[in-house]
Protein backbone atom coordinates (compact mmCIF):
# COMPACT_ATOMS: atom_id res chain seq x y z
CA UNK A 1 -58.39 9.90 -60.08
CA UNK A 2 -54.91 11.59 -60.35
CA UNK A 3 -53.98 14.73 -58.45
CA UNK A 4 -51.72 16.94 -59.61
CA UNK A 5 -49.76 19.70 -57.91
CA UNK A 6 -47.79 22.38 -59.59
CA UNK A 7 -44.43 24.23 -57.49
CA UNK A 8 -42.14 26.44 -59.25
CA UNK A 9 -43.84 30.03 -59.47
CA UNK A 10 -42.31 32.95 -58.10
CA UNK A 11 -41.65 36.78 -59.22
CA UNK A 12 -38.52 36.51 -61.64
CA UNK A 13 -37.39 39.97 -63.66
CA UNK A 14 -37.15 40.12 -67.56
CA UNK A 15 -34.99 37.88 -69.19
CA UNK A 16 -34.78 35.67 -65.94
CA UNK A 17 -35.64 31.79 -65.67
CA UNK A 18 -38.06 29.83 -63.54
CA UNK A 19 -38.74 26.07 -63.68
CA UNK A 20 -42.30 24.90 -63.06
CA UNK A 21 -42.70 20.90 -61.92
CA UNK A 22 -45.79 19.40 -61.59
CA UNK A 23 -46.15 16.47 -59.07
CA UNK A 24 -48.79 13.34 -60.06
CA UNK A 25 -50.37 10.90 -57.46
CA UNK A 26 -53.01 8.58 -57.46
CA UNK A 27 -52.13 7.40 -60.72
CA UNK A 28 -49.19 7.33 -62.90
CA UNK A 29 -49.71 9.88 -65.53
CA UNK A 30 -46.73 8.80 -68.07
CA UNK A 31 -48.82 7.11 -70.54
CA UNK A 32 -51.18 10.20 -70.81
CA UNK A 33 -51.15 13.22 -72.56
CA UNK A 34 -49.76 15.74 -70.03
CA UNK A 35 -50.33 19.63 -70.69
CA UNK A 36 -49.14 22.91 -68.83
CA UNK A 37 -51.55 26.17 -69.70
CA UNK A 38 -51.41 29.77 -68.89
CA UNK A 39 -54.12 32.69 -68.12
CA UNK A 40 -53.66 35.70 -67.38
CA UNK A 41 -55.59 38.43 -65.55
CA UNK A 42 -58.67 38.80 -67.95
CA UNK A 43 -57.63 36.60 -70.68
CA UNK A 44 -58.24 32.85 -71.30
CA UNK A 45 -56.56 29.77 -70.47
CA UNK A 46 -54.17 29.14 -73.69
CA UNK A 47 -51.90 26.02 -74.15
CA UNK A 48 -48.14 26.55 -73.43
CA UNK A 49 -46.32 22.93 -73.71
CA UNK A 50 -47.72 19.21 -73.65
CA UNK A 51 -46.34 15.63 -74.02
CA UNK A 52 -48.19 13.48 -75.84
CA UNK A 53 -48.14 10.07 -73.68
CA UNK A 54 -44.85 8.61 -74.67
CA UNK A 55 -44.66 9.48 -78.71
CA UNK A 56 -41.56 11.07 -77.78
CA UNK A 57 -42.05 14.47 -79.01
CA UNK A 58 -42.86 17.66 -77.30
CA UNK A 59 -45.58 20.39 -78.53
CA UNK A 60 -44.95 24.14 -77.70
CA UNK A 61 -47.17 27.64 -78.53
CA UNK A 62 -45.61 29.42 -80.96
CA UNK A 63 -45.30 32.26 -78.34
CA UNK A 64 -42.82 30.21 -76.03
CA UNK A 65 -40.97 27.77 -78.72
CA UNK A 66 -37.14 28.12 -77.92
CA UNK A 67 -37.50 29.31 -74.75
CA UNK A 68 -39.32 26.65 -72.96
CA UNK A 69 -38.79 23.48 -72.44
CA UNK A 70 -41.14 20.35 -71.17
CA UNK A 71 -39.55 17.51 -69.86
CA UNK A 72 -41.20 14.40 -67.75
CA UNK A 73 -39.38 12.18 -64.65
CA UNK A 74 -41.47 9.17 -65.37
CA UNK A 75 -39.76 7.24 -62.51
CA UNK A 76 -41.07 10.58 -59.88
CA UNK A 77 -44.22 10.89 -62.19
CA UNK A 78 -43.26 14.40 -62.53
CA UNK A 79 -43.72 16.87 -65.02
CA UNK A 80 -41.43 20.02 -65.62
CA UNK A 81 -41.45 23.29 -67.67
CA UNK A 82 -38.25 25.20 -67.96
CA UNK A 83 -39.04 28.69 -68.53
CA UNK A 84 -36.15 30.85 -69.95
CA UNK A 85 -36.16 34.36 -71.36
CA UNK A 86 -39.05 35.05 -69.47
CA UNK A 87 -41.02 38.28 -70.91
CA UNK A 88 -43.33 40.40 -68.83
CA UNK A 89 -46.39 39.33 -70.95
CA UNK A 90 -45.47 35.25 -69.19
CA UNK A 91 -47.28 36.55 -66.23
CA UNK A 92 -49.94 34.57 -65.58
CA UNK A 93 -51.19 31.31 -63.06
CA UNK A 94 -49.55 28.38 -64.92
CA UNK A 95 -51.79 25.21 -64.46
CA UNK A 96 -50.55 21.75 -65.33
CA UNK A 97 -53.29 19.11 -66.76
CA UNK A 98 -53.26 15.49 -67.86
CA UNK A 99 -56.56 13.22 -69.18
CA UNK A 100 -55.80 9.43 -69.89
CA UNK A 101 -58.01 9.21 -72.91
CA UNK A 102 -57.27 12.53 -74.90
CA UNK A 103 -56.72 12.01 -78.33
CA UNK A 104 -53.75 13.98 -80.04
CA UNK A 105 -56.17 16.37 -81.79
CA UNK A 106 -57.15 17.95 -78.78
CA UNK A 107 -53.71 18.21 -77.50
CA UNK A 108 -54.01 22.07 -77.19
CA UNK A 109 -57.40 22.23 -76.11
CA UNK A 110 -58.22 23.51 -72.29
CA UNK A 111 -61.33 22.38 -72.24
CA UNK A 112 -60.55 18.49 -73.34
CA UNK A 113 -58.33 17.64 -69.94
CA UNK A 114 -59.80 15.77 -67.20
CA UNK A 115 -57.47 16.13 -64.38
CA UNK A 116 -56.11 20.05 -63.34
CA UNK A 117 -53.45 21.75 -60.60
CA UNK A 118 -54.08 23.98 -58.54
CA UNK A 119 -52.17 26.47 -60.65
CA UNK A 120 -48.65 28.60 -59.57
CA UNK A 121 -48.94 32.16 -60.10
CA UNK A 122 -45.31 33.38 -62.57
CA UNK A 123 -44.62 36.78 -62.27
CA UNK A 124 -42.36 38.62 -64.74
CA UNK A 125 -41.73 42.11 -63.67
CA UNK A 126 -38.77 44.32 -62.71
């Protein structure tokens, strides 16, 4: 079992910058793939950022590449999102996820993760 537990969210105006960590225990999570999704008020839950185990490479929507960045403290078996530029359509409950056996097709796929947060709401709004 690994728990995960997202801090970070907050109400932040346009243009403004937020950074979302995401705390592991039970297990360390650093040889998994590790995910942070979005959803919004009436919408679905769509893929933001993930870290493929250790392949060294991040993945990123097309919607937040060059403003956000993932990054992992493997020795705090924590996982951050760095959220710059922030637009009003950001807001949403941002949910981190990890799943030891995912396979790197299914990288971007809600529905393929095991292990969830509780979610952090991110407001953007002046």
């Amino acid at each position: 079992q690994v728990q995960l537990v997202e801090t970070g969210g907050g109400l932040v105006q346009p243009g403004g910058s937020l950074q979302l960590s995401c705390a592991a225990s039970g297990r360390t999570f650093t040889r998994f793939a590790r995910g942070w999704f979005r959803q919004a008020p009436g919408k679905e839950r769509e893929f933001v950022s993930a870290l493929f185990r250790n392949n060294g490479r991040n993945y990123y929507s097309e919607s937040v590449k060059g403003r956000f960045t993932i990054s992992a403290d493997n020795a705090k078996n924590t996982m951050y999102l760095q959220m710059n530029d922030l637009k009003p359509e950001a807001t949403a409950i941002y949910y981190c996820a990890t799943d030891p056996s995912l396979i790197f097709s299914d990288l971007r796929r809600n529905t393929a993760y095991d292990y969830w947060g509780q979610g952090t709401q991110v407001t953007v709004s002046s």
